[in-house]
Protein backbone atom coordinates (compact mmCIF):
# COMPACT_ATOMS: atom_id res chain seq x y z
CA UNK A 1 -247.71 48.56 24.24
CA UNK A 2 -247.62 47.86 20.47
CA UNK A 3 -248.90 50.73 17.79
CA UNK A 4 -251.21 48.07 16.86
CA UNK A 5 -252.60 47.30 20.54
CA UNK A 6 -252.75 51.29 21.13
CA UNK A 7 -254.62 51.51 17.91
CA UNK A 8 -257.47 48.95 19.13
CA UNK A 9 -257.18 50.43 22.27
CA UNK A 10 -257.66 53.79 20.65
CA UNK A 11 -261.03 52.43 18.60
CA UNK A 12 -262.74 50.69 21.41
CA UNK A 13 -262.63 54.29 23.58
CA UNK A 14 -264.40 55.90 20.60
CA UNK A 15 -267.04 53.35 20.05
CA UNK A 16 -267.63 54.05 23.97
CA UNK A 17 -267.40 57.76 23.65
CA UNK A 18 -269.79 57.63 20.67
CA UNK A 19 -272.50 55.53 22.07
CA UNK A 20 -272.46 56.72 25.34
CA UNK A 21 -272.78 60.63 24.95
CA UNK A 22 -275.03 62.70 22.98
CA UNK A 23 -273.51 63.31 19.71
CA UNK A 24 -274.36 63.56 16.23
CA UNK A 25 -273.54 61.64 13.23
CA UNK A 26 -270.37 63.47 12.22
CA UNK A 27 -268.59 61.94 15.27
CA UNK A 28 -269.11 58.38 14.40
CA UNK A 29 -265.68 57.11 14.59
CA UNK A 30 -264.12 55.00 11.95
CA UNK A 31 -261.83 52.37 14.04
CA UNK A 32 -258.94 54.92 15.90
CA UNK A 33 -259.80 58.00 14.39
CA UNK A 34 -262.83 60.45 15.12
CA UNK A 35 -264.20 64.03 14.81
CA UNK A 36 -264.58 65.32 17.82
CA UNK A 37 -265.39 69.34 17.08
CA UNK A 38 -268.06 70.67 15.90
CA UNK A 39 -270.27 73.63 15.50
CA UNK A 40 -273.88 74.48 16.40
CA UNK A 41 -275.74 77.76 15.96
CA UNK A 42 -278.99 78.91 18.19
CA UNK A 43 -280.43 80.66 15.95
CA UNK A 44 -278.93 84.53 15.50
CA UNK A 45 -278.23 85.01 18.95
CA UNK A 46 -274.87 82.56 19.23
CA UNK A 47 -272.75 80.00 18.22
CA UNK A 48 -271.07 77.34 19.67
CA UNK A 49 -267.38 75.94 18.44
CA UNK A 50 -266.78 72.67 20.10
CA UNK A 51 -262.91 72.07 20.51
CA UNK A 52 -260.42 68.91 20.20
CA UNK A 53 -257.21 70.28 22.11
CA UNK A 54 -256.45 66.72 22.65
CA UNK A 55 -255.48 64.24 19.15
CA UNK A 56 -254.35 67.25 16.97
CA UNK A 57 -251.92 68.85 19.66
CA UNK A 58 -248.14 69.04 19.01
CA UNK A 59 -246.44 67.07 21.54
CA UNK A 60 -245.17 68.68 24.89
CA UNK A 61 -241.80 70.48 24.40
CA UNK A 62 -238.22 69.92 24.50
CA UNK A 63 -237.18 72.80 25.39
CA UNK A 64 -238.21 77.11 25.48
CA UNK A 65 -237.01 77.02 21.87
CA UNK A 66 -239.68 74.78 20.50
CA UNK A 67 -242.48 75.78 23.08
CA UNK A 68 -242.04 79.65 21.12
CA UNK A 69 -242.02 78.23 17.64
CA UNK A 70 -244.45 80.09 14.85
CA UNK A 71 -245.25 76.21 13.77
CA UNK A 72 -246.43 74.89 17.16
CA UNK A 73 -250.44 74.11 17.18
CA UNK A 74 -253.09 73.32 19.80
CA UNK A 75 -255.66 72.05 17.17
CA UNK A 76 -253.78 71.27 14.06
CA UNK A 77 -253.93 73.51 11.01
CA UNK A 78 -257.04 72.26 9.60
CA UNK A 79 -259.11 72.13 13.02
CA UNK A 80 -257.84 75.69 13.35
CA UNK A 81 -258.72 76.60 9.56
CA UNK A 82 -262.61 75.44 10.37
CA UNK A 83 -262.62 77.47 13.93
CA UNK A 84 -261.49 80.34 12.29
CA UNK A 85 -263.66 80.62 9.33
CA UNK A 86 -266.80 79.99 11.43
CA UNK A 87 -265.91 82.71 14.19
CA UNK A 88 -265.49 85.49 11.15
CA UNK A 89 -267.79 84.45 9.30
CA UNK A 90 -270.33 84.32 12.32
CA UNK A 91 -274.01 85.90 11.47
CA UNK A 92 -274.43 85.08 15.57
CA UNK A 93 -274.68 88.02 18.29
CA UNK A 94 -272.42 85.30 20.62
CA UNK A 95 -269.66 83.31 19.52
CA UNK A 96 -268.62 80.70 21.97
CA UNK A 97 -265.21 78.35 21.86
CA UNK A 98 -266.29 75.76 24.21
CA UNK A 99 -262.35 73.94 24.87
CA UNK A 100 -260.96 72.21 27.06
CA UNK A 101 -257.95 74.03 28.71
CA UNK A 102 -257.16 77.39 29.52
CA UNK A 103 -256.59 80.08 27.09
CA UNK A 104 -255.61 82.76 29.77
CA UNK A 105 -251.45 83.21 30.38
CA UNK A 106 -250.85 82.17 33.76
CA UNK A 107 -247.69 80.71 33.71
CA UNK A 108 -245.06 79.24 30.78
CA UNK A 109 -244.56 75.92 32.71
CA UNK A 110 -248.14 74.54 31.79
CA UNK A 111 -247.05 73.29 29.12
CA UNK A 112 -250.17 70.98 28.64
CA UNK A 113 -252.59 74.15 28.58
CA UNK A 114 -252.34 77.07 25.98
CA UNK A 115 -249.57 78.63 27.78
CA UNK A 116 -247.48 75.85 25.99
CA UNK A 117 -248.46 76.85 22.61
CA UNK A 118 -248.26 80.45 22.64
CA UNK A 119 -248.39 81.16 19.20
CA UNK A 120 -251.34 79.28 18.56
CA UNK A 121 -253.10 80.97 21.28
CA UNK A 122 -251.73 84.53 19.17
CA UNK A 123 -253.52 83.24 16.47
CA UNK A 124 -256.41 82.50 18.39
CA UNK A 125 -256.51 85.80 20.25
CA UNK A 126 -256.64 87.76 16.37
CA UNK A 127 -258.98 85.70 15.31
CA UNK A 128 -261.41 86.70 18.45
CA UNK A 129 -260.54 90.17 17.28
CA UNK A 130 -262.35 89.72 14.43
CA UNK A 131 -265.37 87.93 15.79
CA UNK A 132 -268.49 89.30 17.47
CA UNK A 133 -268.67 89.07 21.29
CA UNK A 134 -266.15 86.20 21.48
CA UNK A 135 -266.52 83.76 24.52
CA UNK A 136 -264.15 81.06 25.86
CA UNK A 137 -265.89 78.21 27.73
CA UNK A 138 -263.07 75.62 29.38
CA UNK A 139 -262.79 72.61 32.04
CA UNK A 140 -259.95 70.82 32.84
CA UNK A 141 -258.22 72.31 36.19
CA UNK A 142 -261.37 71.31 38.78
CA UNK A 143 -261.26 75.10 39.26
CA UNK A 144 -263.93 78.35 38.77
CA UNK A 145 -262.06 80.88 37.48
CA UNK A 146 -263.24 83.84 35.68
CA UNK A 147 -260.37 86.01 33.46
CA UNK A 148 -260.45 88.42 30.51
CA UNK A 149 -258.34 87.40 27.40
CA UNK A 150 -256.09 90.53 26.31
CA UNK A 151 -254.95 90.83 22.94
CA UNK A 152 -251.21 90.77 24.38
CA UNK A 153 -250.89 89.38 27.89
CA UNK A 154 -247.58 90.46 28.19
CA UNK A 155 -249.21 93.81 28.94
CA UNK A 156 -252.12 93.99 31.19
CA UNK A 157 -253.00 97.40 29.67
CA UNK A 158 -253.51 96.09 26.47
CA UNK A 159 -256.89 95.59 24.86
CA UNK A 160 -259.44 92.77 26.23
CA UNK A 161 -260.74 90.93 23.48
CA UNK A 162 -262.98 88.61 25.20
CA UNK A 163 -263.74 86.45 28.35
CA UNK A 164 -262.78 83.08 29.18
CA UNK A 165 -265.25 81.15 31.70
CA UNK A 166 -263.32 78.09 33.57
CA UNK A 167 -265.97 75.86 35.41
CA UNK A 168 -264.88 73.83 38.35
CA UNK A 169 -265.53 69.96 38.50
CA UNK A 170 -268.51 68.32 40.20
CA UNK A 171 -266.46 65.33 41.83
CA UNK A 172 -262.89 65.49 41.53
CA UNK A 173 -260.92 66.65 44.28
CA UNK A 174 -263.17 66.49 47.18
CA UNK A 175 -264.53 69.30 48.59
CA UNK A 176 -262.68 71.97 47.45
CA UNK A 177 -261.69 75.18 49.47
CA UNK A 178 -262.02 79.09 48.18
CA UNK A 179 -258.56 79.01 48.17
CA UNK A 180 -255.62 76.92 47.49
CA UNK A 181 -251.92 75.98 47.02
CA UNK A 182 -252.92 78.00 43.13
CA UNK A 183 -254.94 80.61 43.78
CA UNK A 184 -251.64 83.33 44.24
CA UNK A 185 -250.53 81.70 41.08
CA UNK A 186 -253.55 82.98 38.85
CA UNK A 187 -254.39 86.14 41.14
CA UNK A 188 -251.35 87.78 40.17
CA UNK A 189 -252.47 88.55 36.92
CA UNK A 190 -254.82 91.35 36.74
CA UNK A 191 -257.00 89.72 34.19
CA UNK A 192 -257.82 86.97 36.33
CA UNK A 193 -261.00 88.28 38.41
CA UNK A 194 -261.82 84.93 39.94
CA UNK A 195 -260.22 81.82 41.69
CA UNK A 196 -262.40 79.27 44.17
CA UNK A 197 -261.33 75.77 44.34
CA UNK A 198 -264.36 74.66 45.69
CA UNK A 199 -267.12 72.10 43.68
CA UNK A 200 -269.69 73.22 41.71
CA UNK A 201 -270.85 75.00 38.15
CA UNK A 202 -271.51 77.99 35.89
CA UNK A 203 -274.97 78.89 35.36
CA UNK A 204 -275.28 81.33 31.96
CA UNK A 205 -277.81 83.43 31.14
CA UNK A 206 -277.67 85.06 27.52
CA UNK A 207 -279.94 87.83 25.83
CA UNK A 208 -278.95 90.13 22.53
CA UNK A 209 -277.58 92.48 25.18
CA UNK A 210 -275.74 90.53 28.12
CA UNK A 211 -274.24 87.58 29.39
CA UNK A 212 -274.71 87.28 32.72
CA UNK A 213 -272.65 83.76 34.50
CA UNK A 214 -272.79 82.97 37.91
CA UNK A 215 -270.40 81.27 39.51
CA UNK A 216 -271.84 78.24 41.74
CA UNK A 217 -270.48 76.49 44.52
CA UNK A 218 -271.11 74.13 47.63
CA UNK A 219 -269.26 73.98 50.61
CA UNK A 220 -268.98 69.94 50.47
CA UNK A 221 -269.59 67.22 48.64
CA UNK A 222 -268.00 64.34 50.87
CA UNK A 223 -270.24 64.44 53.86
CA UNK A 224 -273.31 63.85 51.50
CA UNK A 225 -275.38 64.79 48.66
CA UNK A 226 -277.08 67.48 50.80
CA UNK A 227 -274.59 70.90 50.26
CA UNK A 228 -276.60 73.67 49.56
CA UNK A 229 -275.39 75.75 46.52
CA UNK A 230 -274.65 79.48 46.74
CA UNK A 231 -273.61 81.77 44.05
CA UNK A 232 -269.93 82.70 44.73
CA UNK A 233 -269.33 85.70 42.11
CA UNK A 234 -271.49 86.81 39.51
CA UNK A 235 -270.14 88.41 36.02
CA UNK A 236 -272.09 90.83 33.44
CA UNK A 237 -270.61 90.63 30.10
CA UNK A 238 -272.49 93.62 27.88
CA UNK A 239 -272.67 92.88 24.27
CA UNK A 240 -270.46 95.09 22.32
CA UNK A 241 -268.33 95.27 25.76
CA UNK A 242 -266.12 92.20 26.32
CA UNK A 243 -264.76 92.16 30.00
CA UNK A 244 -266.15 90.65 33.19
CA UNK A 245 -268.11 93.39 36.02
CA UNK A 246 -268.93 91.68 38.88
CA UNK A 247 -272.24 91.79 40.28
CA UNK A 248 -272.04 89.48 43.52
């Protein structure tokens, strides 16, 4: 494919990404390039950053080398400028980084998730130091998982700084199972508190003083539309508190 062709390419799947979800003026795309993040407060009580970990990303790498080096960015310098003026400057009670792939160390060989830009997620991780209630809302690996982000994952004693929230898919990857080929994989770590591979989504409730998520699943989705959901694990998050206690 030609730079040219990919370009057009590039500008027709914005114009269909634009008109066809709910977005507001700032994302109109001009031809191959768009703004994707964004930022929306309700009211005092939180704020939303909406990530781009996709067009500003440095490209996989070569080697252990480059994956380490100080340089290496998820969002590019000036996405990363904007996210981390708005979470320190935040008036909000609940500051939220909705993103789409995992924040939490699981294993250096992701390479496509923040594991493959670890300084960038170092950066990340002081910058939730110095935010109010921090929150981590991600996609992306058709899994629930539930883990609290430590200010230095290498040691699981260290300090949690906030909680990340990973919802499973709706679709993809038929019906799922509580556990899989990954589950020992994210397990291990002691700041991982939940792994189901089964379909579903996170339900959130938010007040001044809590965040309460449930974690909801169905036992199939193949068979037909007719699954009935359950809750599988239920997390409070106290303001002022950042860690997950599990309720159910």
């Amino acid at each position: 494919m030609s730079p040219a062709h990919f370009r057009h390419r590039r500008a027709a799947a914005y114009r269909a990404f634009y008109e066809h979800l709910p977005l507001s003026l700032d994302a109109l795309p001009e031809g191959p390039d768009g703004r994707v993040h964004r930022r929306f407060d309700v009211g005092s009580l939180a704020r939303f950053n909406v990530l781009d970990t996709r067009q500003h990303r440095d490209p996989v790498p070569a080697d252990p080398a480059e994956q380490h080096a100080e340089a290496r960015t998820m969002l590019g310098r000036e996405q990363e400028e904007w996210l981390y003026g708005g979470m320190s400057g935040s008036p909000a009670t609940w500051n939220f980084v909705a993103n789409g792939v995992a924040v939490a160390a699981i294993t250096e060989d992701r390479v496509g998730q923040w594991d493959g830009y670890p300084a960038a997620r170092r950066r990340l991780i002081e910058a939730m130091q110095r935010t109010s209630n921090p929150v981590v809302l991600t996609g992306d690996i058709h899994k629930h998982v539930a883990a609290e982000l430590k200010a230095d994952f290498a040691d699981p004693a260290s300090r949690t700084v906030g909680v990340e929230l990973i919802c499973t898919s709706i679709a993809s990857d038929g019906d799922g199972a509580p556990t899989d080929d990954y589950t020992e994989d994210w397990l291990q770590h002691p700041c991982v508190k939940l792994y189901d591979g089964r379909r579903g989504y996170v339900r959130c409730a938010l007040t001044p003083d809590e965040l309460v998520s449930d974690f909801k699943v169905v036992p199939w989705i193949q068979a037909d539309a007719d699954a009935p959901a359950r809750t599988a694990a239920r997390f409070s998050t106290p303001a002022g508190d950042p860690g997950l206690h599990r309720k159910a």
